[in-house]
C-alpha atoms as a PDB file:
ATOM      1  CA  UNK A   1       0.507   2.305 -16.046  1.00  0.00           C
ATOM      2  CA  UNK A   2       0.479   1.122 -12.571  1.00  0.00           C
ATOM      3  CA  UNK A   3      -0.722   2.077  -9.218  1.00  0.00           C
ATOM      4  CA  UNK A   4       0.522   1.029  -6.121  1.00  0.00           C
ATOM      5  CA  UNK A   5      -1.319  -0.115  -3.076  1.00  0.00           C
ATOM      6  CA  UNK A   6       0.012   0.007   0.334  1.00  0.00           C
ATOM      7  CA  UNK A   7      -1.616  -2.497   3.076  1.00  0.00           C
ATOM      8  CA  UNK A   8      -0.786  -2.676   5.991  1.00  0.00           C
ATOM      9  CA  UNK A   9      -1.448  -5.794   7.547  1.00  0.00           C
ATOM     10  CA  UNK A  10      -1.185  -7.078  11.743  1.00  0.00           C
ATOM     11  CA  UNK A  11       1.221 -10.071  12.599  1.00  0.00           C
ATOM     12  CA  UNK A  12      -1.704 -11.475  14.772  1.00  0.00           C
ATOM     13  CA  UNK A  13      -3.962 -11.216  11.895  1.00  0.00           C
ATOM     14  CA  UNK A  14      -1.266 -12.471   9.279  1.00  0.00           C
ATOM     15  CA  UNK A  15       2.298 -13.836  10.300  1.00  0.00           C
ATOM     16  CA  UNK A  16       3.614 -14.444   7.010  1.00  0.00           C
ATOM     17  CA  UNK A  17       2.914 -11.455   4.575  1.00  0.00           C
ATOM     18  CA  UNK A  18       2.448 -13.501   2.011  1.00  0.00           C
ATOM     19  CA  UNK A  19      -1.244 -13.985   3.002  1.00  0.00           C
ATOM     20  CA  UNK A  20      -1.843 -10.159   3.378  1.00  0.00           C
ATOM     21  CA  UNK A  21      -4.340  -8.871   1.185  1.00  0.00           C
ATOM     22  CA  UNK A  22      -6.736  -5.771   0.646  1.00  0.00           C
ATOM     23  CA  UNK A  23      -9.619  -7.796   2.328  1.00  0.00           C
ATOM     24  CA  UNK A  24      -7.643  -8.477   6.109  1.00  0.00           C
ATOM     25  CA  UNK A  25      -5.614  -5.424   5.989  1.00  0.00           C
ATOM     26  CA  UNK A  26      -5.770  -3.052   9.122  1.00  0.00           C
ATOM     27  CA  UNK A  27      -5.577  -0.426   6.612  1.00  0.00           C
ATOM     28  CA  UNK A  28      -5.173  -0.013   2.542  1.00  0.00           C
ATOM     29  CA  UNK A  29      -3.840   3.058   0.307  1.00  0.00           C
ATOM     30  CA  UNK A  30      -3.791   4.181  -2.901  1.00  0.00           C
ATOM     31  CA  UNK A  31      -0.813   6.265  -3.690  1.00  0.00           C
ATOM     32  CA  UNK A  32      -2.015   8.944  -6.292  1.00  0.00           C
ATOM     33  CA  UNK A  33       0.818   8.504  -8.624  1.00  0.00           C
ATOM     34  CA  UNK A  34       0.888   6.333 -11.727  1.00  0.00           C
ATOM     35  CA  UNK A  35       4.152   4.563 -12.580  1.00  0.00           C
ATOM     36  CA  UNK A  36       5.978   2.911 -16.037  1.00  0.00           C
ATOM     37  CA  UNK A  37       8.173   0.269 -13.981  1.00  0.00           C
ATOM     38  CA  UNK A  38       7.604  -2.170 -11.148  1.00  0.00           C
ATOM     39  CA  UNK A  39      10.676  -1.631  -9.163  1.00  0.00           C
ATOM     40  CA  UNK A  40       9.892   2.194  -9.417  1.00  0.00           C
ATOM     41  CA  UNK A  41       6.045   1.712  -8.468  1.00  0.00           C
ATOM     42  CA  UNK A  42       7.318  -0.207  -4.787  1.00  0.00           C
ATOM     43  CA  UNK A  43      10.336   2.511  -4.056  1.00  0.00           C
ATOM     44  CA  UNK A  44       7.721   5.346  -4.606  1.00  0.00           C
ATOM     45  CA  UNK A  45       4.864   3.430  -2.517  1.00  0.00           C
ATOM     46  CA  UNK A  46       7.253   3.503   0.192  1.00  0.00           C
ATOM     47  CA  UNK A  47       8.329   6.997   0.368  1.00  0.00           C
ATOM     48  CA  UNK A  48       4.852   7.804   0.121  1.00  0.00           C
ATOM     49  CA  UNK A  49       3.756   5.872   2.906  1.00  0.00           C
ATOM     50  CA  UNK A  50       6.189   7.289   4.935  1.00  0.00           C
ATOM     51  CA  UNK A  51       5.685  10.881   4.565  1.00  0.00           C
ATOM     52  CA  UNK A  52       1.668   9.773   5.753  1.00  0.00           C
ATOM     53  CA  UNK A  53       0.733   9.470   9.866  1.00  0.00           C
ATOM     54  CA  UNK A  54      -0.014   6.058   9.153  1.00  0.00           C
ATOM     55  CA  UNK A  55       3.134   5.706   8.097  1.00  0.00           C
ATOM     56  CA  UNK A  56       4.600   7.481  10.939  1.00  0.00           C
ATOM     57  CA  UNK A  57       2.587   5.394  13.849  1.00  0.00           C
ATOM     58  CA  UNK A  58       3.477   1.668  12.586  1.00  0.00           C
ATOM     59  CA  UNK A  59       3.480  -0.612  15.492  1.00  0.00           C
ATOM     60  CA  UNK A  60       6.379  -3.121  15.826  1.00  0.00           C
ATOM     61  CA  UNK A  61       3.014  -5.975  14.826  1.00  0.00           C
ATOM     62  CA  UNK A  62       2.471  -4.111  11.307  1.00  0.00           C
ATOM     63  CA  UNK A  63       3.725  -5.082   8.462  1.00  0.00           C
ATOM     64  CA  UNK A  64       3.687  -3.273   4.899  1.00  0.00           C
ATOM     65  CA  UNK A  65       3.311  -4.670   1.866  1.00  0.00           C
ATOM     66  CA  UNK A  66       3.279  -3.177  -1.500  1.00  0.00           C
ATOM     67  CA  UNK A  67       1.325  -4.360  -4.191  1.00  0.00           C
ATOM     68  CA  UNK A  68       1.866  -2.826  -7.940  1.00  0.00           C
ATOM     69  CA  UNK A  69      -1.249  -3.028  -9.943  1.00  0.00           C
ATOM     70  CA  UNK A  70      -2.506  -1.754 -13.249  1.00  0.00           C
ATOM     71  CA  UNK A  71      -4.624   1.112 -12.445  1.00  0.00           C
ATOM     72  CA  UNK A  72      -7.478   0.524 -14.749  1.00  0.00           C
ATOM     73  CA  UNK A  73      -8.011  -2.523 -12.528  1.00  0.00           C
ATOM     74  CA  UNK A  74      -8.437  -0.231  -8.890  1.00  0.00           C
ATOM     75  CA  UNK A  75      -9.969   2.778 -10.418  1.00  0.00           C
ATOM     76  CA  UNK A  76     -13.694   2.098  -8.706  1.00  0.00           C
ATOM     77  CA  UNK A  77     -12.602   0.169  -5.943  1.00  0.00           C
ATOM     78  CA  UNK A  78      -9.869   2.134  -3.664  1.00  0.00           C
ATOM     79  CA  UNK A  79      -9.809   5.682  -3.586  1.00  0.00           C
ATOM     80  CA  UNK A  80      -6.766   8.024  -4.045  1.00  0.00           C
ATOM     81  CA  UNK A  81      -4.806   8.706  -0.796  1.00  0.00           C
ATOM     82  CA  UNK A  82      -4.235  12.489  -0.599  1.00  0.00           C
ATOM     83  CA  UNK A  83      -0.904  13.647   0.236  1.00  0.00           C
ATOM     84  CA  UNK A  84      -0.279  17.336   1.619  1.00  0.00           C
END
């Protein structure tokens, strides 16, 4: 199963997204939902992310990126992000 992981990452800190990762993101989530398929795993990290604040307040210099990963792999490292 996967997990995705939203960062969100600064165009001052990191022009080309490419080079975004969980260590110079402005901010990282975990959604709370488990997924079978890739290209379901991104569409559902997306709505997620924008029915958060964060998600809500992105300045024209953030960028998001998506990352699908297999959840056994995150489990101790990122908590859950709580949706309402």
């Amino acid at each position: 199963m996967l997990t995705a992981l939203v960062l969100i990452c600064s165009l001052a800190v990191t022009p080309d997204i490419r080079y975004c990762t969980r260590e110079n993101a402005t901010s990282v989530m975990r959604v709370p939902i488990e997924f079978g398929h890739p290209a379901t795993c991104l569409a559902e990290g997306q709505t997620l992310l924008a029915q958060t604040s964060i998600g809500q307040e992105l300045s024209e210099t953030d960028r998001v990126k998506i990352v699908c990963v297999r959840k056994e792999m995150i489990d101790a490292s990122i908590p859950m992000l709580k949706i309402d």
